[in-house]
PDB file of N, CA and C in Angstrom:
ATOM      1  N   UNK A   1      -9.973  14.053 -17.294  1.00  0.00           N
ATOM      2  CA  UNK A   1     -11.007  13.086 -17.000  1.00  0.00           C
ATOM      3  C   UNK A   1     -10.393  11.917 -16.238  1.00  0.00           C
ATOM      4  N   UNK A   2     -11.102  11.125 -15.328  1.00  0.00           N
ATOM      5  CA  UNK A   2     -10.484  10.206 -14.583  1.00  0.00           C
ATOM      6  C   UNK A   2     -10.072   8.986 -15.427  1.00  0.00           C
ATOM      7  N   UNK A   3     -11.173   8.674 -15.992  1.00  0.00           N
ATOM      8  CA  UNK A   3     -11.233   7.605 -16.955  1.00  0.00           C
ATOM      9  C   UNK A   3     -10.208   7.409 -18.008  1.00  0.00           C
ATOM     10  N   UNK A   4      -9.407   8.990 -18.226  1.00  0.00           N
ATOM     11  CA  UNK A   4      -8.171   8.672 -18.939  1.00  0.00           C
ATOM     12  C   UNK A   4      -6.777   8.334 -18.054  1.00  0.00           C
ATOM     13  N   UNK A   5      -7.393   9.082 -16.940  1.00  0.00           N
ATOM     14  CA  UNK A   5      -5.941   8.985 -15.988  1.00  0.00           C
ATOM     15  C   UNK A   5      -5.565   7.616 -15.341  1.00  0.00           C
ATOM     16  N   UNK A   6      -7.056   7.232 -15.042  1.00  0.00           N
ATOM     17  CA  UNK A   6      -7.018   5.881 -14.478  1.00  0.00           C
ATOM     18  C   UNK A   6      -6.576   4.560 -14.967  1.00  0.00           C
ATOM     19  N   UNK A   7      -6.866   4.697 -16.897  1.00  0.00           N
ATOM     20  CA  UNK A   7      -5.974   3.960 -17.391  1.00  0.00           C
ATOM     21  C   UNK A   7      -4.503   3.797 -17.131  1.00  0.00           C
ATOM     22  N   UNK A   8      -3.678   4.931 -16.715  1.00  0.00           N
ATOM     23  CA  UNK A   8      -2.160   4.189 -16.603  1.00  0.00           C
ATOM     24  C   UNK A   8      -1.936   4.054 -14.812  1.00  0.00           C
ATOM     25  N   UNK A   9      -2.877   3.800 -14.108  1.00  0.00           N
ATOM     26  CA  UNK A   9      -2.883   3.318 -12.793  1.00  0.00           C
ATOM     27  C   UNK A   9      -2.958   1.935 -12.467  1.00  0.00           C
ATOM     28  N   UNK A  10      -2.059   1.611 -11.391  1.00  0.00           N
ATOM     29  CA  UNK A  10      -2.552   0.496 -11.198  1.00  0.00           C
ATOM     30  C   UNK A  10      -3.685   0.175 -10.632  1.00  0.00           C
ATOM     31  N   UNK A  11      -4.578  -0.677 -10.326  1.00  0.00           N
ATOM     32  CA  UNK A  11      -6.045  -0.948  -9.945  1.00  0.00           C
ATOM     33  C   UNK A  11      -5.862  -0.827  -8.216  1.00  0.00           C
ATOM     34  N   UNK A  12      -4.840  -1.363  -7.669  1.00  0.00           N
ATOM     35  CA  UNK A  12      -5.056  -0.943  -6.416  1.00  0.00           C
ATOM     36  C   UNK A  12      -5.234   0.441  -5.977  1.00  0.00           C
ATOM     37  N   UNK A  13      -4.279   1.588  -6.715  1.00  0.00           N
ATOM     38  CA  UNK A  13      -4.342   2.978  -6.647  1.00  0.00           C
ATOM     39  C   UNK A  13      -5.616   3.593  -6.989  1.00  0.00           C
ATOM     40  N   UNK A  14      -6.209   2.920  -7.768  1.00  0.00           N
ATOM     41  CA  UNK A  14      -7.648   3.857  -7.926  1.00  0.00           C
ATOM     42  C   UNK A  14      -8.588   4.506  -7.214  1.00  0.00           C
ATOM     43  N   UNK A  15      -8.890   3.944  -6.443  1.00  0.00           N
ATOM     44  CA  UNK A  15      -9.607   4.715  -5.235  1.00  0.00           C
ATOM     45  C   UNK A  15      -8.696   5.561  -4.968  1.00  0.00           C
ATOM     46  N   UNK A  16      -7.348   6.280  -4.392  1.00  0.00           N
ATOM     47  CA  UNK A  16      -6.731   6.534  -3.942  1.00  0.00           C
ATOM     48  C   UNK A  16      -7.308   8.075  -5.093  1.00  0.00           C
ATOM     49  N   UNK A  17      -6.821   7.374  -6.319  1.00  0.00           N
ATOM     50  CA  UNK A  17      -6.993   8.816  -7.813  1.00  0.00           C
ATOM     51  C   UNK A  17      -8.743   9.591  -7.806  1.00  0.00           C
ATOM     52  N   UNK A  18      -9.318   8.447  -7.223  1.00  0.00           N
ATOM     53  CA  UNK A  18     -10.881   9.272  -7.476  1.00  0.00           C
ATOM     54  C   UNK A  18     -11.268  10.110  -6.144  1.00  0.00           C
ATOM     55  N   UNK A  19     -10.736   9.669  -5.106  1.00  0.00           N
ATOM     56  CA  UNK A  19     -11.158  10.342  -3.807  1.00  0.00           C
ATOM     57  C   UNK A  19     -10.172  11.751  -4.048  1.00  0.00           C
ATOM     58  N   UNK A  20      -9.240  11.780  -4.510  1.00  0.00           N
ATOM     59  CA  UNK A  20      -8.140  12.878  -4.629  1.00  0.00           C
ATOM     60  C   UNK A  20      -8.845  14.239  -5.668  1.00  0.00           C
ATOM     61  N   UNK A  21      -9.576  13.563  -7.138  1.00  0.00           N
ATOM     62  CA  UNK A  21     -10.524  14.279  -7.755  1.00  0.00           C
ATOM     63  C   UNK A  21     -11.670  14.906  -7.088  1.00  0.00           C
ATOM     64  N   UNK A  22     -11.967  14.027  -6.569  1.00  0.00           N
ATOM     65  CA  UNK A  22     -13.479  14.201  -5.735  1.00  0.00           C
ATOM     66  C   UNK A  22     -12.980  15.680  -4.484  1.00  0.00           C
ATOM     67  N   UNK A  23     -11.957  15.196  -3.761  1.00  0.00           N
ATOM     68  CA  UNK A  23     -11.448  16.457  -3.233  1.00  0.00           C
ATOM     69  C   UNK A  23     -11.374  17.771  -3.839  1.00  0.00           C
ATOM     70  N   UNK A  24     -10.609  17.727  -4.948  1.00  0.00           N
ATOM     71  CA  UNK A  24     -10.427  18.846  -5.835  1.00  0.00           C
ATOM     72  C   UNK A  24     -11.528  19.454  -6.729  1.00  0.00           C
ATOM     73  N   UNK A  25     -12.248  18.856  -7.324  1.00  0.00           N
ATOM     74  CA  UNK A  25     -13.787  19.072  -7.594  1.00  0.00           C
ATOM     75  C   UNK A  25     -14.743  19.757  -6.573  1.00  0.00           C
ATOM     76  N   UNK A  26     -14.600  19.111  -5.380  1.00  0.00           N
ATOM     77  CA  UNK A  26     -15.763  19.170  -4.091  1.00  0.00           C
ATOM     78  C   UNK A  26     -15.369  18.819  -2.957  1.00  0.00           C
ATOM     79  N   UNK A  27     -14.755  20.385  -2.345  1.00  0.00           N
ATOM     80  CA  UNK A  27     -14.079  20.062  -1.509  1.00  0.00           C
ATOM     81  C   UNK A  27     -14.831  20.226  -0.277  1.00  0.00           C
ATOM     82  N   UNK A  28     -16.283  20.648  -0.104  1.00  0.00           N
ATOM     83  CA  UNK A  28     -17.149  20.644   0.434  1.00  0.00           C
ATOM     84  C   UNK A  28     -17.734  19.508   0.687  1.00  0.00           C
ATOM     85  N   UNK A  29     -18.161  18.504  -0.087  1.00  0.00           N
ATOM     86  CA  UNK A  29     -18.614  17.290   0.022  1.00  0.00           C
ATOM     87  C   UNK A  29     -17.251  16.324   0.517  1.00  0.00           C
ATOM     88  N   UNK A  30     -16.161  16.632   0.087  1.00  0.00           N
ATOM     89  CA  UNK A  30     -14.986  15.925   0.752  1.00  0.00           C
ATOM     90  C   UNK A  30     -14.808  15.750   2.719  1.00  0.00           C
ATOM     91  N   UNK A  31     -15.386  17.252   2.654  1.00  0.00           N
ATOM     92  CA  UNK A  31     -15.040  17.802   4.466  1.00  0.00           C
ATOM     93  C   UNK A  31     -16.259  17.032   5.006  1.00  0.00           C
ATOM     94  N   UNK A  32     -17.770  17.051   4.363  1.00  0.00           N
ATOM     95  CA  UNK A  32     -18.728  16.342   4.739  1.00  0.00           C
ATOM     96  C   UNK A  32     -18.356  14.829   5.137  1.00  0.00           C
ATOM     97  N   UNK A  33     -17.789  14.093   4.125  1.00  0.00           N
ATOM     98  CA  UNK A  33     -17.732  13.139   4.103  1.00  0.00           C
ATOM     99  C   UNK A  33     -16.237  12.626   5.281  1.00  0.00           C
ATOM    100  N   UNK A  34     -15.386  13.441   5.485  1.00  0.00           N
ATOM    101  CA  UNK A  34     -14.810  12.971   6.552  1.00  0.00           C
ATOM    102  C   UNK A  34     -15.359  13.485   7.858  1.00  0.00           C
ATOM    103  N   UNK A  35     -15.858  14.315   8.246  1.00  0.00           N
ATOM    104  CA  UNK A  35     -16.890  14.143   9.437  1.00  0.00           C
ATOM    105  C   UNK A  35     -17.571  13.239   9.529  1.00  0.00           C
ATOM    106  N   UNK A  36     -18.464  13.126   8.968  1.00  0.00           N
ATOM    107  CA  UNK A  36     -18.894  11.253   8.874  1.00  0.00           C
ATOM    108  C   UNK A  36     -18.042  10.057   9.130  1.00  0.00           C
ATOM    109  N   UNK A  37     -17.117  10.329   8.674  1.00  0.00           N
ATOM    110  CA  UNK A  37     -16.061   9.063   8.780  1.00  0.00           C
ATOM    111  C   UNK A  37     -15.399   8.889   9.897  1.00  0.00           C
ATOM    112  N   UNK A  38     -15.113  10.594  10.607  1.00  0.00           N
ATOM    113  CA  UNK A  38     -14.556  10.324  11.772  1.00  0.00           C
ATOM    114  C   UNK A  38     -15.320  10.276  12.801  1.00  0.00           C
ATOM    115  N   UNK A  39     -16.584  10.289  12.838  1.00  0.00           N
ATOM    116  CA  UNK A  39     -18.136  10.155  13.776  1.00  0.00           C
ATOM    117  C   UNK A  39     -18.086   8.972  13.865  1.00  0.00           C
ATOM    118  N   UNK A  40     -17.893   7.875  12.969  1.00  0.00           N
ATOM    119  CA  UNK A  40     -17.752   6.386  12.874  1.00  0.00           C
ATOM    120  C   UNK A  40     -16.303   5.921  13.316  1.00  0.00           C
ATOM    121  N   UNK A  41     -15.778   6.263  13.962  1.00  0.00           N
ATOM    122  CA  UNK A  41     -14.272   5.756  14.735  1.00  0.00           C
ATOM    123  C   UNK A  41     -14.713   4.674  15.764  1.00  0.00           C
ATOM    124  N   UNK A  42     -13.879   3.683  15.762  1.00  0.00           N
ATOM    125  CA  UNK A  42     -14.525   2.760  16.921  1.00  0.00           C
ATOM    126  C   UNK A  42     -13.026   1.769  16.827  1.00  0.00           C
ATOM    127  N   UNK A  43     -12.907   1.250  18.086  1.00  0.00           N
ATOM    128  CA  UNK A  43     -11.978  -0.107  18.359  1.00  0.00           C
ATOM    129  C   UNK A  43     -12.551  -1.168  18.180  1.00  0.00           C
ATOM    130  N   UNK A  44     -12.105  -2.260  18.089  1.00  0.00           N
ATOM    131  CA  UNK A  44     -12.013  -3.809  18.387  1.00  0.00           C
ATOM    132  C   UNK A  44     -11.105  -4.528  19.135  1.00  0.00           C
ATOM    133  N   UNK A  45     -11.640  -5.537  19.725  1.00  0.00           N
ATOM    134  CA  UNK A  45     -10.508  -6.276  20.118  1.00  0.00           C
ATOM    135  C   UNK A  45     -10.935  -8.015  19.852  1.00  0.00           C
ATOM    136  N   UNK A  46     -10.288  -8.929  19.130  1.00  0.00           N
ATOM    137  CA  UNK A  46     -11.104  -9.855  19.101  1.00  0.00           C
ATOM    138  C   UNK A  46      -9.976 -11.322  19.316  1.00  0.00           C
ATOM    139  N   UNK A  47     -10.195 -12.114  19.876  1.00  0.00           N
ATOM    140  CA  UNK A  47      -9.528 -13.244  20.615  1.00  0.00           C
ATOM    141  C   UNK A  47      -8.865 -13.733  19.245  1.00  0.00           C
ATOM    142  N   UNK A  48      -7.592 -14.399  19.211  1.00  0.00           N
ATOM    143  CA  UNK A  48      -6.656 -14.645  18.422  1.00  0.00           C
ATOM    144  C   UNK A  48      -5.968 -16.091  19.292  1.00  0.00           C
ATOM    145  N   UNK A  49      -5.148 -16.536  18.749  1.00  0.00           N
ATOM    146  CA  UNK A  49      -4.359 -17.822  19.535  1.00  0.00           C
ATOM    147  C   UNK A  49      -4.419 -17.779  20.966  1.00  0.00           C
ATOM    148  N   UNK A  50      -4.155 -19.318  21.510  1.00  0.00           N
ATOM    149  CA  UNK A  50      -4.438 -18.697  23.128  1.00  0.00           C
ATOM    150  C   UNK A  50      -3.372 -17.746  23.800  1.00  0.00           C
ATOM    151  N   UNK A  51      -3.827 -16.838  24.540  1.00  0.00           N
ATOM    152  CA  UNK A  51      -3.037 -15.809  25.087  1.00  0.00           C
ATOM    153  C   UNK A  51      -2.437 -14.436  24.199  1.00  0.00           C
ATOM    154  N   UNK A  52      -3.361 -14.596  23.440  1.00  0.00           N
ATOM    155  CA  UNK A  52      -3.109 -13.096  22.352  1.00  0.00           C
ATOM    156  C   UNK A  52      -4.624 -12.733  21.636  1.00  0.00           C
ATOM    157  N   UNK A  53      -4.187 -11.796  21.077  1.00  0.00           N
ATOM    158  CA  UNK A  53      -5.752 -11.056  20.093  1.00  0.00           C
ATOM    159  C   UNK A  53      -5.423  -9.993  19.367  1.00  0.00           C
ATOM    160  N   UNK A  54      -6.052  -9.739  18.790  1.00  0.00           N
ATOM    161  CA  UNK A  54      -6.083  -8.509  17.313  1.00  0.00           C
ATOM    162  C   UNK A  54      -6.555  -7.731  17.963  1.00  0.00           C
ATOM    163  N   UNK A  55      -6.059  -6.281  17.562  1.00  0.00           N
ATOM    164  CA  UNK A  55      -6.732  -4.950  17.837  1.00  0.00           C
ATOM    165  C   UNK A  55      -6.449  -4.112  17.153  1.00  0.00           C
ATOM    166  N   UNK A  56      -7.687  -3.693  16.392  1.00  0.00           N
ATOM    167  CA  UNK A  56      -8.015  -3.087  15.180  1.00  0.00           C
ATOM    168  C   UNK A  56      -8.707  -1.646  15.678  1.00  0.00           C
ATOM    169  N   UNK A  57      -8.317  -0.406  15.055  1.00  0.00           N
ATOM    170  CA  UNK A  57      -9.226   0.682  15.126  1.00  0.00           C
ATOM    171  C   UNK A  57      -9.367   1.474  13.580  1.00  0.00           C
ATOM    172  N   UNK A  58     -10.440   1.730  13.498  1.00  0.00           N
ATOM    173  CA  UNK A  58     -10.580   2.844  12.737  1.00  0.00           C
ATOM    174  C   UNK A  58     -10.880   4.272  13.184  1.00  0.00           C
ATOM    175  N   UNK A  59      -9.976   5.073  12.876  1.00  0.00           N
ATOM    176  CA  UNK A  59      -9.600   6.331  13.770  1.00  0.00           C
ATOM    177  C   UNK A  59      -9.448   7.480  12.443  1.00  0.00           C
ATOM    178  N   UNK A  60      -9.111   8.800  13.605  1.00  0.00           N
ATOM    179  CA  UNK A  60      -9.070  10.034  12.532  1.00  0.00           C
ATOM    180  C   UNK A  60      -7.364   9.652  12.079  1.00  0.00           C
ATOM    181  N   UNK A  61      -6.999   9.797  11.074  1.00  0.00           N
ATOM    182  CA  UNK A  61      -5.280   9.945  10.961  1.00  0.00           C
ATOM    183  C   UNK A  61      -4.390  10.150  11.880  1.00  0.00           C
ATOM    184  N   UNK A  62      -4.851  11.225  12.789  1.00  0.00           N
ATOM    185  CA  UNK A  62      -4.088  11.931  13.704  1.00  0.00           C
ATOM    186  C   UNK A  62      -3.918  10.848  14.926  1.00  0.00           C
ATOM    187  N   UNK A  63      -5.422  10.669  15.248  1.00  0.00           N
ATOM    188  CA  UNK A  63      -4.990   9.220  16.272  1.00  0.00           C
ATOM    189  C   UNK A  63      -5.002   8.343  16.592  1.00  0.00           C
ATOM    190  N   UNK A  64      -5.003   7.744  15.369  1.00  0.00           N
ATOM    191  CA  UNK A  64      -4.297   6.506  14.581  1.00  0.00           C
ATOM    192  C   UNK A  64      -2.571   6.846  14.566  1.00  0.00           C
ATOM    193  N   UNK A  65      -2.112   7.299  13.819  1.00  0.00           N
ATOM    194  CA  UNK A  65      -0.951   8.002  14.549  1.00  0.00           C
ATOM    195  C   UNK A  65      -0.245   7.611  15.791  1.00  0.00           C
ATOM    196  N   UNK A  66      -1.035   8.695  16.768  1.00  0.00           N
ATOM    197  CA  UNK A  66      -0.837   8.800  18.060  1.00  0.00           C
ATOM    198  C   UNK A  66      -1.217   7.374  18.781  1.00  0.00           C
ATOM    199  N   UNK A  67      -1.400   6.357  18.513  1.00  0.00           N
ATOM    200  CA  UNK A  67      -2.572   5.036  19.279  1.00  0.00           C
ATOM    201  C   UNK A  67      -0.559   3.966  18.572  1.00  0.00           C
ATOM    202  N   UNK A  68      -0.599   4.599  17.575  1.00  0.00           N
ATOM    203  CA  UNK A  68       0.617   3.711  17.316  1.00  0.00           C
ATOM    204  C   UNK A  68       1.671   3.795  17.597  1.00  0.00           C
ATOM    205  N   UNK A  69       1.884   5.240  17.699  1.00  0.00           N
ATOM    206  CA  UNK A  69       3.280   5.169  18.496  1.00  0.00           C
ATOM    207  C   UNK A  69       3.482   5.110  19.588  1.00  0.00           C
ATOM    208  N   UNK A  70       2.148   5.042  21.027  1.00  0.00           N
ATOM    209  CA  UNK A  70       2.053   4.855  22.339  1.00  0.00           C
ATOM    210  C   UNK A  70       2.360   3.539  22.398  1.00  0.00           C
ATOM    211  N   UNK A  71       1.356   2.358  20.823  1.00  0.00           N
ATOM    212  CA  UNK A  71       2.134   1.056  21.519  1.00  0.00           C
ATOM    213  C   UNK A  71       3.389   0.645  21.040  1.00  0.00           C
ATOM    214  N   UNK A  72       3.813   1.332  19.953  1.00  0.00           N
ATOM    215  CA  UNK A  72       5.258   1.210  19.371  1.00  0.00           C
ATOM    216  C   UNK A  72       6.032   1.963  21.055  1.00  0.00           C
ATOM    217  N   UNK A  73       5.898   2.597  21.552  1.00  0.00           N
ATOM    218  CA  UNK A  73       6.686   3.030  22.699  1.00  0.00           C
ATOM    219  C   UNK A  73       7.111   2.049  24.060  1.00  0.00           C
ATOM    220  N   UNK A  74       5.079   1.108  23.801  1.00  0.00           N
ATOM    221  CA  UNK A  74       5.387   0.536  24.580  1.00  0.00           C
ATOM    222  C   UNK A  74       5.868  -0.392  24.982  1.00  0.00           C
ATOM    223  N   UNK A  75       5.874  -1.773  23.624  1.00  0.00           N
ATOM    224  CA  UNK A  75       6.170  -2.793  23.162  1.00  0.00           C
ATOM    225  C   UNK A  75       7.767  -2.348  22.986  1.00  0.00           C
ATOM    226  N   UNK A  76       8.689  -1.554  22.784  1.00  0.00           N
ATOM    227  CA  UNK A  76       9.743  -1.556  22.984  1.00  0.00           C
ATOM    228  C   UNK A  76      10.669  -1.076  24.573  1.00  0.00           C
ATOM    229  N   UNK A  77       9.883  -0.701  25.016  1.00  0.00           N
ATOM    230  CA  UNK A  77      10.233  -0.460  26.294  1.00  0.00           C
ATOM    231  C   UNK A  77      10.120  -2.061  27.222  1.00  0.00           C
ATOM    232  N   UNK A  78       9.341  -2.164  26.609  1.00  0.00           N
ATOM    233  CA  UNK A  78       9.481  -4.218  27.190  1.00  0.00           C
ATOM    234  C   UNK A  78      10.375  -5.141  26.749  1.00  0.00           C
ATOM    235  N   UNK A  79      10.716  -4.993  25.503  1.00  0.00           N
ATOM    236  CA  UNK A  79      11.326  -5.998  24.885  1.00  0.00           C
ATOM    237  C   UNK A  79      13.144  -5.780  25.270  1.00  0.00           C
ATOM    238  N   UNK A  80      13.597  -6.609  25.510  1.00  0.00           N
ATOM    239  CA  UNK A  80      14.923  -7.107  25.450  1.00  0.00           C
ATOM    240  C   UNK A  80      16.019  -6.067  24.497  1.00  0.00           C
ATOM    241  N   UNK A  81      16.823  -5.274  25.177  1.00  0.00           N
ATOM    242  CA  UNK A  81      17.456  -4.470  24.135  1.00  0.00           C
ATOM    243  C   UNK A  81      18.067  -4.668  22.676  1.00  0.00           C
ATOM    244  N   UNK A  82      18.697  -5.638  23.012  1.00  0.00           N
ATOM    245  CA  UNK A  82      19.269  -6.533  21.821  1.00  0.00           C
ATOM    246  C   UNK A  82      17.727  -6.419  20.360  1.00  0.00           C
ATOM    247  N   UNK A  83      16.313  -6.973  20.684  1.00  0.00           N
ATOM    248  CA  UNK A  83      15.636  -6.501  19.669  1.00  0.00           C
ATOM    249  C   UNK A  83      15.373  -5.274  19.553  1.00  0.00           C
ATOM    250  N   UNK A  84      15.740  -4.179  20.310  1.00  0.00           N
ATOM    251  CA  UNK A  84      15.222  -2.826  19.614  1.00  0.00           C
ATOM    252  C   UNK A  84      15.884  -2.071  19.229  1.00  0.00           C
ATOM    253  N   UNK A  85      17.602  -2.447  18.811  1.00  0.00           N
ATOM    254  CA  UNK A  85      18.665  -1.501  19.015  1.00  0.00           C
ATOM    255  C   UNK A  85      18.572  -0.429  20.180  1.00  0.00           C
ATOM    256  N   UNK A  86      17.962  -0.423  21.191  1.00  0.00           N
ATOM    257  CA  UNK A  86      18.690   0.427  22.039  1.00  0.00           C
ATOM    258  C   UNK A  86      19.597  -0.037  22.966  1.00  0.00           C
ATOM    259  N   UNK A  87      20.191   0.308  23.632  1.00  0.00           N
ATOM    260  CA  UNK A  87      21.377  -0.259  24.514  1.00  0.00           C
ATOM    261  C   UNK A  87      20.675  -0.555  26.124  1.00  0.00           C
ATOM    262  N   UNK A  88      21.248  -1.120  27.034  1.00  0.00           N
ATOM    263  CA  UNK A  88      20.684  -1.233  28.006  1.00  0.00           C
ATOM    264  C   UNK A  88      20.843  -0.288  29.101  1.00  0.00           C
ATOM    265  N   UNK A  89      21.524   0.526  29.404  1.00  0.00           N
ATOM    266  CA  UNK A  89      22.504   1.897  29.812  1.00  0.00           C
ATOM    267  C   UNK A  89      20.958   2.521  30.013  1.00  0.00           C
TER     268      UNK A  89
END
């Protein structure tokens, strides 16, 4: 039962323990429910200090992923070697 398991969880983890049941119970309503979720994917971008801004997506895993390591690729390919450990060579 969740209600016993959930007692030795911490409260942030909980959702984490019921969506995991809910999978294993209904794994049909699980697949439903991430089609839905990934039908609802969308960006933001919203103004932050002058000359910068936030950019937020909610994405499938996969490219969310992929969206982060294009700008992790790219933001180090700019920056000064000395911050990225790579060498300048």
């Amino acid at each position: 039962m969740i209600a016993e398991e959930a007692a030795d969880v911490p409260p942030a983890k909980i959702r984490g323990l019921v969506e995991r049941r809910v999978i294993e119970i209904d794994p049909d309503a699980a697949a439903r429910k991430a089609t839905r979720e990934r039908a609802d994917r969308h960006v933001t971008v919203s103004p932050a200090t002058p000359g910068t801004a936030y950019l937020a997506a909610y994405l499938p895993a996969e490219q969310a992923a992929a969206c982060w390591h294009a700008l992790d690729d790219h933001a180090r390919s700019r920056a000064p070697p000395a911050m990225t450990g790579r060498s300048a060579t």
